[in-house]
PDB file of N, CA and C in Angstrom:
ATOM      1  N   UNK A   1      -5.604 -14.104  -3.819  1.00  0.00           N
ATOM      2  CA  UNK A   1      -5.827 -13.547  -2.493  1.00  0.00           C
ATOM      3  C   UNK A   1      -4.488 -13.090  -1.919  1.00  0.00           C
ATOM      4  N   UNK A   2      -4.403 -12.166  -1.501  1.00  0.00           N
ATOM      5  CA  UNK A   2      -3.074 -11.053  -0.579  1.00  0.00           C
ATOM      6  C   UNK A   2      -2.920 -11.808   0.958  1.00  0.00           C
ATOM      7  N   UNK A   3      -1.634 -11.980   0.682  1.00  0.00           N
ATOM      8  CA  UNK A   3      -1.809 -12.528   2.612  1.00  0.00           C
ATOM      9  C   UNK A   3      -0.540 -11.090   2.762  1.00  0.00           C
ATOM     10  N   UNK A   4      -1.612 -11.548   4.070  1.00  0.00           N
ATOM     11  CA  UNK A   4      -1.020 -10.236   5.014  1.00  0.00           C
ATOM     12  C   UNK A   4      -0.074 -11.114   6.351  1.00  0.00           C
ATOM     13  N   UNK A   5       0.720 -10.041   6.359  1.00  0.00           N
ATOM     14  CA  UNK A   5       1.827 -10.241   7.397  1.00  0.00           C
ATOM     15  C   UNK A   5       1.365 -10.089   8.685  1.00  0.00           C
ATOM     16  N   UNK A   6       1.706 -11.342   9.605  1.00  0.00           N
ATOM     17  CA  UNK A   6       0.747 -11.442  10.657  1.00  0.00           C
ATOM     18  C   UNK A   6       1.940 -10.282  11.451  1.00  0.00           C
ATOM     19  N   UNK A   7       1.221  -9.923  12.763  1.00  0.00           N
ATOM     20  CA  UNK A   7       2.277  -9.562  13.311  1.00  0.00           C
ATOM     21  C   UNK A   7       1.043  -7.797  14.253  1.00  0.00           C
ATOM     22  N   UNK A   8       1.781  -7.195  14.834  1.00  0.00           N
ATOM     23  CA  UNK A   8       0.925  -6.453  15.374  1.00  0.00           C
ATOM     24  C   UNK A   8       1.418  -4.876  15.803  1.00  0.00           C
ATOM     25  N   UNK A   9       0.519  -3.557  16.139  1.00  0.00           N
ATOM     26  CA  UNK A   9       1.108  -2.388  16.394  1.00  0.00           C
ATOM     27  C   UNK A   9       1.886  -2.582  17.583  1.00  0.00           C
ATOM     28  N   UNK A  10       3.165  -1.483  17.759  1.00  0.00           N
ATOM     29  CA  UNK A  10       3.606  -1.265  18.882  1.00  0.00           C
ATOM     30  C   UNK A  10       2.732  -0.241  19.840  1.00  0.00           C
ATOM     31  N   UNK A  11       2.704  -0.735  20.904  1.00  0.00           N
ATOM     32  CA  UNK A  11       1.711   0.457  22.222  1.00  0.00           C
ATOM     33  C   UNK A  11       2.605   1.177  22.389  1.00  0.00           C
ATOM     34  N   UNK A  12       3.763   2.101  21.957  1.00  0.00           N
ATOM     35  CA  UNK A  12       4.597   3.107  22.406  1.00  0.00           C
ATOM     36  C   UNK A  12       4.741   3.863  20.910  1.00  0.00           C
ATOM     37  N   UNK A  13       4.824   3.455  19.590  1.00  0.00           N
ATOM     38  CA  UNK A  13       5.081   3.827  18.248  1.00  0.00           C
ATOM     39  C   UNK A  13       4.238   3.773  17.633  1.00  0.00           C
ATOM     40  N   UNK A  14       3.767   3.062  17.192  1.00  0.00           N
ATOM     41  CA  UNK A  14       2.429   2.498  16.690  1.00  0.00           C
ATOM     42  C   UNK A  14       3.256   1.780  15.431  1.00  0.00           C
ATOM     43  N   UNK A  15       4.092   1.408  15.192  1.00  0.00           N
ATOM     44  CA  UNK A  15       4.808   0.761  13.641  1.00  0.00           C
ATOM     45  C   UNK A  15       4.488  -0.374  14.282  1.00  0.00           C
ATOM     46  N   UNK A  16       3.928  -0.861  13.211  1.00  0.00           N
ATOM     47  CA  UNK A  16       3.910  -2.880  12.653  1.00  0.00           C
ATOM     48  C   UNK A  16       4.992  -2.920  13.310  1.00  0.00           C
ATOM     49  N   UNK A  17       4.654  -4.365  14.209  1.00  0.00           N
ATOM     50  CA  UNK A  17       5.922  -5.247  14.642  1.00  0.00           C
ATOM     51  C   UNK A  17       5.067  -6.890  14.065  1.00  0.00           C
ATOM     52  N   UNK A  18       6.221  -7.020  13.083  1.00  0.00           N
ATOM     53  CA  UNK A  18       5.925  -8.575  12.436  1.00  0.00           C
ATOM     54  C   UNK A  18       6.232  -9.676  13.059  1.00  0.00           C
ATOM     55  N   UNK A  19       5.502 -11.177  12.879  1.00  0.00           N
ATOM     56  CA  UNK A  19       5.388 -12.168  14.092  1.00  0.00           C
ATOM     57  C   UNK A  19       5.207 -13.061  13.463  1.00  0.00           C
ATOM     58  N   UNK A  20       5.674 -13.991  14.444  1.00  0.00           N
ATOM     59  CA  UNK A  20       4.464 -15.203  13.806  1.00  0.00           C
ATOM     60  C   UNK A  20       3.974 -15.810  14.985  1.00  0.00           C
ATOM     61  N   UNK A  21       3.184 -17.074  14.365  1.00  0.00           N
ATOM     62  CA  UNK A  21       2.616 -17.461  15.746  1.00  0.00           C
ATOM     63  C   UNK A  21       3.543 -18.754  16.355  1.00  0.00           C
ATOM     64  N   UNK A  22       4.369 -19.453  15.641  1.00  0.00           N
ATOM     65  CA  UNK A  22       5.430 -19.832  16.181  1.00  0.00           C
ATOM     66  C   UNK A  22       5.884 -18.761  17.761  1.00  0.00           C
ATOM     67  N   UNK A  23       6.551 -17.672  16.819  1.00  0.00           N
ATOM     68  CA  UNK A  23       7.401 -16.838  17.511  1.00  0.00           C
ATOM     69  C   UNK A  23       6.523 -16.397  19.418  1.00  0.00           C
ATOM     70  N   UNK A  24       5.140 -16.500  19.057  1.00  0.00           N
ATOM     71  CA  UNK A  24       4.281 -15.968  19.851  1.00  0.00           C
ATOM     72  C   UNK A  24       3.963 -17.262  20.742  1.00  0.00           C
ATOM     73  N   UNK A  25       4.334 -17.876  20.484  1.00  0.00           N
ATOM     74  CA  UNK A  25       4.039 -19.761  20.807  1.00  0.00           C
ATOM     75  C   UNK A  25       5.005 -19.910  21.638  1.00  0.00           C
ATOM     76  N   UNK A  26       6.221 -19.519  21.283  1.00  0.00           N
ATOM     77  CA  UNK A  26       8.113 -20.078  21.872  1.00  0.00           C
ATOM     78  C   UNK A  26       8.804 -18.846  22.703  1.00  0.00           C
ATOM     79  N   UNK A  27       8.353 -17.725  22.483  1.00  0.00           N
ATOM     80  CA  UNK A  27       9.364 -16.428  22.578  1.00  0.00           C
ATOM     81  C   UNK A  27       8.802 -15.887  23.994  1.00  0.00           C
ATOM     82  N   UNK A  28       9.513 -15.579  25.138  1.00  0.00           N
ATOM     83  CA  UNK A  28      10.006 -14.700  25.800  1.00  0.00           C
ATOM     84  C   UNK A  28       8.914 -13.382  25.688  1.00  0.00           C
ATOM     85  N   UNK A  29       9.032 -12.636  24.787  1.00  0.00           N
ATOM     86  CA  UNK A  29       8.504 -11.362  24.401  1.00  0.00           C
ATOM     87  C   UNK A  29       8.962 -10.989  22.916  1.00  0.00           C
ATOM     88  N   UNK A  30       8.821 -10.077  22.393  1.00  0.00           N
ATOM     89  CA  UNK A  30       8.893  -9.342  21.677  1.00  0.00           C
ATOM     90  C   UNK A  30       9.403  -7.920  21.315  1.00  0.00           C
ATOM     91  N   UNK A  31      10.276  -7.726  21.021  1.00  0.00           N
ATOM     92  CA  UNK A  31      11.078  -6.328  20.576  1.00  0.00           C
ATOM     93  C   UNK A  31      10.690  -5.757  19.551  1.00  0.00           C
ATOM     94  N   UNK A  32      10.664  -4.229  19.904  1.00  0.00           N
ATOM     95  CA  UNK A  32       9.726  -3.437  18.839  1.00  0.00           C
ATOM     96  C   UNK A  32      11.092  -3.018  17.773  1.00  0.00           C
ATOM     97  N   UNK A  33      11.015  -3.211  16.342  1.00  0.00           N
ATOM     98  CA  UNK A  33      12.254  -2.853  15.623  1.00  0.00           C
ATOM     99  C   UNK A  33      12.308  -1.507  15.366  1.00  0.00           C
ATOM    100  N   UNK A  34      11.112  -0.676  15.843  1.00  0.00           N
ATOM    101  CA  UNK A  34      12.086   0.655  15.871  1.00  0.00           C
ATOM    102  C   UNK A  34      12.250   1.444  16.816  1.00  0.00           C
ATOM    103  N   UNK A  35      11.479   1.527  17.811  1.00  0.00           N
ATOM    104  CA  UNK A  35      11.642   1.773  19.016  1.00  0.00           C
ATOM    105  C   UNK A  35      12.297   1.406  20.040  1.00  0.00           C
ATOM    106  N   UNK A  36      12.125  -0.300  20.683  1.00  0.00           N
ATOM    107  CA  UNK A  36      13.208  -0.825  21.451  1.00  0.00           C
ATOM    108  C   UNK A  36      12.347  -0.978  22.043  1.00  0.00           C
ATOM    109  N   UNK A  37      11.090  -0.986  22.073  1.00  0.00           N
ATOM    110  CA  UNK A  37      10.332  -1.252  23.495  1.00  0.00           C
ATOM    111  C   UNK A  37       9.959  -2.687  23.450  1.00  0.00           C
ATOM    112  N   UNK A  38      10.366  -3.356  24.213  1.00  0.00           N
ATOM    113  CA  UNK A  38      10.353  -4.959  25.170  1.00  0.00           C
ATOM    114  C   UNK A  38       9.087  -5.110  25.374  1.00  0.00           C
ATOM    115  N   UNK A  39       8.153  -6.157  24.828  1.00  0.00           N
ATOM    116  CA  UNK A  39       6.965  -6.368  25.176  1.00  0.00           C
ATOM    117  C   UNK A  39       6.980  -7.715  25.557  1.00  0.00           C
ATOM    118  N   UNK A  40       6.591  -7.975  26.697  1.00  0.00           N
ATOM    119  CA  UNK A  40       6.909  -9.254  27.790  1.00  0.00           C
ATOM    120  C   UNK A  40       5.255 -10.035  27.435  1.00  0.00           C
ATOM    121  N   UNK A  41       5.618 -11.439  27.385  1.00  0.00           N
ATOM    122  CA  UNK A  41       4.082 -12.055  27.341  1.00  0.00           C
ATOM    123  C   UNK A  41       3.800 -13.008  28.247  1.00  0.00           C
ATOM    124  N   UNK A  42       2.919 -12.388  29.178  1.00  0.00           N
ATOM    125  CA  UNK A  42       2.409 -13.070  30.516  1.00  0.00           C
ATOM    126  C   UNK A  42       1.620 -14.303  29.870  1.00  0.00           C
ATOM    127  N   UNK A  43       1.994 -15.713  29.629  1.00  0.00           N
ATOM    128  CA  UNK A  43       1.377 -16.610  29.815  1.00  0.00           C
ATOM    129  C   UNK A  43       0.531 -17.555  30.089  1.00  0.00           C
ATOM    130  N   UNK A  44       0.519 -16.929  31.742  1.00  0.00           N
ATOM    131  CA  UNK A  44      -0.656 -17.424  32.402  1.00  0.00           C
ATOM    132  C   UNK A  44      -2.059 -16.870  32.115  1.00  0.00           C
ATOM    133  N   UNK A  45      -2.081 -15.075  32.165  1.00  0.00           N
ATOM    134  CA  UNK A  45      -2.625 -14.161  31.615  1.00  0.00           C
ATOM    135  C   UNK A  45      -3.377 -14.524  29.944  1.00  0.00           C
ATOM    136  N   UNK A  46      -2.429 -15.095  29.576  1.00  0.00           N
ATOM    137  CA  UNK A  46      -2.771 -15.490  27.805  1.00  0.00           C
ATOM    138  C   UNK A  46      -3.378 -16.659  27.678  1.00  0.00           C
ATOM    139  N   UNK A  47      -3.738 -17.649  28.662  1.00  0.00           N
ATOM    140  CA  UNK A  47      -3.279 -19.169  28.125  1.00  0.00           C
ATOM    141  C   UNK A  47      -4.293 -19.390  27.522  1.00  0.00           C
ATOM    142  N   UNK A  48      -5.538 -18.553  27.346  1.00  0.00           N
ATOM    143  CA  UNK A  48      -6.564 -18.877  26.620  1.00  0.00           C
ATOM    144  C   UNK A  48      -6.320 -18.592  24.722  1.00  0.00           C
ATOM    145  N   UNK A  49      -5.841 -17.648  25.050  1.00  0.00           N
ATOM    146  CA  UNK A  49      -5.308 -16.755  23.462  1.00  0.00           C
ATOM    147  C   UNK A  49      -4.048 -17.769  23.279  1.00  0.00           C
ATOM    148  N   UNK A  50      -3.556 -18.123  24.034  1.00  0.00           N
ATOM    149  CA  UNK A  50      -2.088 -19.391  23.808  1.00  0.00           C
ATOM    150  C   UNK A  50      -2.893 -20.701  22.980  1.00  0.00           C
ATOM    151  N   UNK A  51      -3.469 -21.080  24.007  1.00  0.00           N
ATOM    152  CA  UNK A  51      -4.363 -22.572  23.201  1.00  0.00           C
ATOM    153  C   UNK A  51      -5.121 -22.364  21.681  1.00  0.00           C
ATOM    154  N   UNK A  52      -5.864 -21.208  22.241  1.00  0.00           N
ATOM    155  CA  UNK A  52      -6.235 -20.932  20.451  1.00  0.00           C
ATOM    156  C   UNK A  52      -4.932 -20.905  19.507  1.00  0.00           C
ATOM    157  N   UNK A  53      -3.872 -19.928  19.763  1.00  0.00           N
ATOM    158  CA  UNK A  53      -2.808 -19.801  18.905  1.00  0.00           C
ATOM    159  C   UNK A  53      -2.235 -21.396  18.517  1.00  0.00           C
ATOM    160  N   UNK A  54      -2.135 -22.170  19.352  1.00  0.00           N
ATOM    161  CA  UNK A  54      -1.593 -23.419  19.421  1.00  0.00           C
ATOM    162  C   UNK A  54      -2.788 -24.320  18.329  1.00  0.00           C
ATOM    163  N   UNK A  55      -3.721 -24.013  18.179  1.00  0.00           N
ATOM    164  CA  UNK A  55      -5.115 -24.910  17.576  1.00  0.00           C
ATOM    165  C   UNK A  55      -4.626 -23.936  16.106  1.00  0.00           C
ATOM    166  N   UNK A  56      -4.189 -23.077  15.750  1.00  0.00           N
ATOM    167  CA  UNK A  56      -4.340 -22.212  14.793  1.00  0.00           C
ATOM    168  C   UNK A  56      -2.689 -22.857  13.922  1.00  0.00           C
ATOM    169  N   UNK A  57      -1.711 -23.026  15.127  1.00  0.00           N
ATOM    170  CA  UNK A  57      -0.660 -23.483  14.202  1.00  0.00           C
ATOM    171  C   UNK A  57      -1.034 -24.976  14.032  1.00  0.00           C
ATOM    172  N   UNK A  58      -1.072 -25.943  14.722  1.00  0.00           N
ATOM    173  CA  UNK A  58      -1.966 -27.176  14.067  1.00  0.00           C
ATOM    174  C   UNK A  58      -2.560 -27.324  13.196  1.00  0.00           C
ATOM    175  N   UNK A  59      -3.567 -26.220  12.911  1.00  0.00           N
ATOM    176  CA  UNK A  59      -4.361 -26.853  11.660  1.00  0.00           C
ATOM    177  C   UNK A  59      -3.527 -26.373  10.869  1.00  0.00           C
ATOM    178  N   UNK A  60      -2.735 -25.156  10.374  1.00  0.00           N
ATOM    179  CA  UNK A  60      -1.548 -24.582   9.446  1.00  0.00           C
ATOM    180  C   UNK A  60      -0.648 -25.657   9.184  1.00  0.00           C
ATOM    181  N   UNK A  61       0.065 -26.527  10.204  1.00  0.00           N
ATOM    182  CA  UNK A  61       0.865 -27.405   9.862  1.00  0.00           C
ATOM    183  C   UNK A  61      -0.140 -28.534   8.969  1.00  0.00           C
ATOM    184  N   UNK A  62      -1.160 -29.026   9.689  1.00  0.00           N
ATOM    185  CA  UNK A  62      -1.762 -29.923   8.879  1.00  0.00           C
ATOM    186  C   UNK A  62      -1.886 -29.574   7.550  1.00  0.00           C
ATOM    187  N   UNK A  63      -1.822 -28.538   6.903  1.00  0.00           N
ATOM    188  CA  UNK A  63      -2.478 -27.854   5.881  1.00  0.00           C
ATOM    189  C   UNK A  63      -1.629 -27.680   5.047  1.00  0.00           C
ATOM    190  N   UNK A  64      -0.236 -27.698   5.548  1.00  0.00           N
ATOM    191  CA  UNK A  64       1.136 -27.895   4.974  1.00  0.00           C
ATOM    192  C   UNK A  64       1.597 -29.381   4.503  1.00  0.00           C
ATOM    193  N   UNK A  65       1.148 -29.925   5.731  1.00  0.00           N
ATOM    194  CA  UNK A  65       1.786 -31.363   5.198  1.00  0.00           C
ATOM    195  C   UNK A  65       0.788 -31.775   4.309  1.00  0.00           C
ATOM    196  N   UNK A  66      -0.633 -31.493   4.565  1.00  0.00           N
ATOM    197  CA  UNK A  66      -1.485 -31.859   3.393  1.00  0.00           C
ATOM    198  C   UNK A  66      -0.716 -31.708   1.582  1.00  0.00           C
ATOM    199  N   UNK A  67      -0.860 -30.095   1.864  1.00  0.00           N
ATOM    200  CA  UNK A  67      -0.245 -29.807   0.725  1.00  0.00           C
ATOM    201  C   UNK A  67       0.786 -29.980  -0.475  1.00  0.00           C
ATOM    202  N   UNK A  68       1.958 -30.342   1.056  1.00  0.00           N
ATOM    203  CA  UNK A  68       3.794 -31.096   0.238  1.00  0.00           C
ATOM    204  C   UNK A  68       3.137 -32.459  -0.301  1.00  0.00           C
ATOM    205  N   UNK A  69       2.148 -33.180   0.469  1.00  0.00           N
ATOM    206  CA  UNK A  69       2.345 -34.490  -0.306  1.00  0.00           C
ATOM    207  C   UNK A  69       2.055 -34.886  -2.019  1.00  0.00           C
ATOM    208  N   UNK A  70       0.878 -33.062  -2.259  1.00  0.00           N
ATOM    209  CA  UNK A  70       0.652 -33.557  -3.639  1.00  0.00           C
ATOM    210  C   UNK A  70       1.419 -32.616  -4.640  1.00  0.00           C
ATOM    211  N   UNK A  71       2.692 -32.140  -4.098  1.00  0.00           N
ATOM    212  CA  UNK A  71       3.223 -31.768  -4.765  1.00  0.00           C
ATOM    213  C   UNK A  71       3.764 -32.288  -6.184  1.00  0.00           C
TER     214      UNK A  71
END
């Protein structure tokens, strides 16, 4: 199976801007790498799409530590 690079279009360019959900979890905003356009992330606005993101890196970490132990 292909994993795809999470991450999303720019609204001014349209080029992939790559992410993670860490980054989307911790960060300020987001800078478009070829354009320059500053995309600010209202929080309060999000906190529903925040909690999911937050339930989404949880089970990922679980799924990690699952994994290292039977290495």
């Amino acid at each position: 199976m292909a994993q795809q690079t999470p991450g999303m279009n720019c609204p001014q360019c349209n080029q992939f801007i790559p992410t993670t959900i860490n980054e989307l979890l911790t960060a300020q905003g987001l800078r478009c790498p070829y354009c320059g356009l500053q995309l600010t992330i209202n929080r309060a606005e999000s906190k529903r799409a925040m909690d999911i993101l937050k339930d989404v890196q949880n089970a990922q970490d679980n799924v990690n530590a699952t994994a290292n132990r039977y290495k």
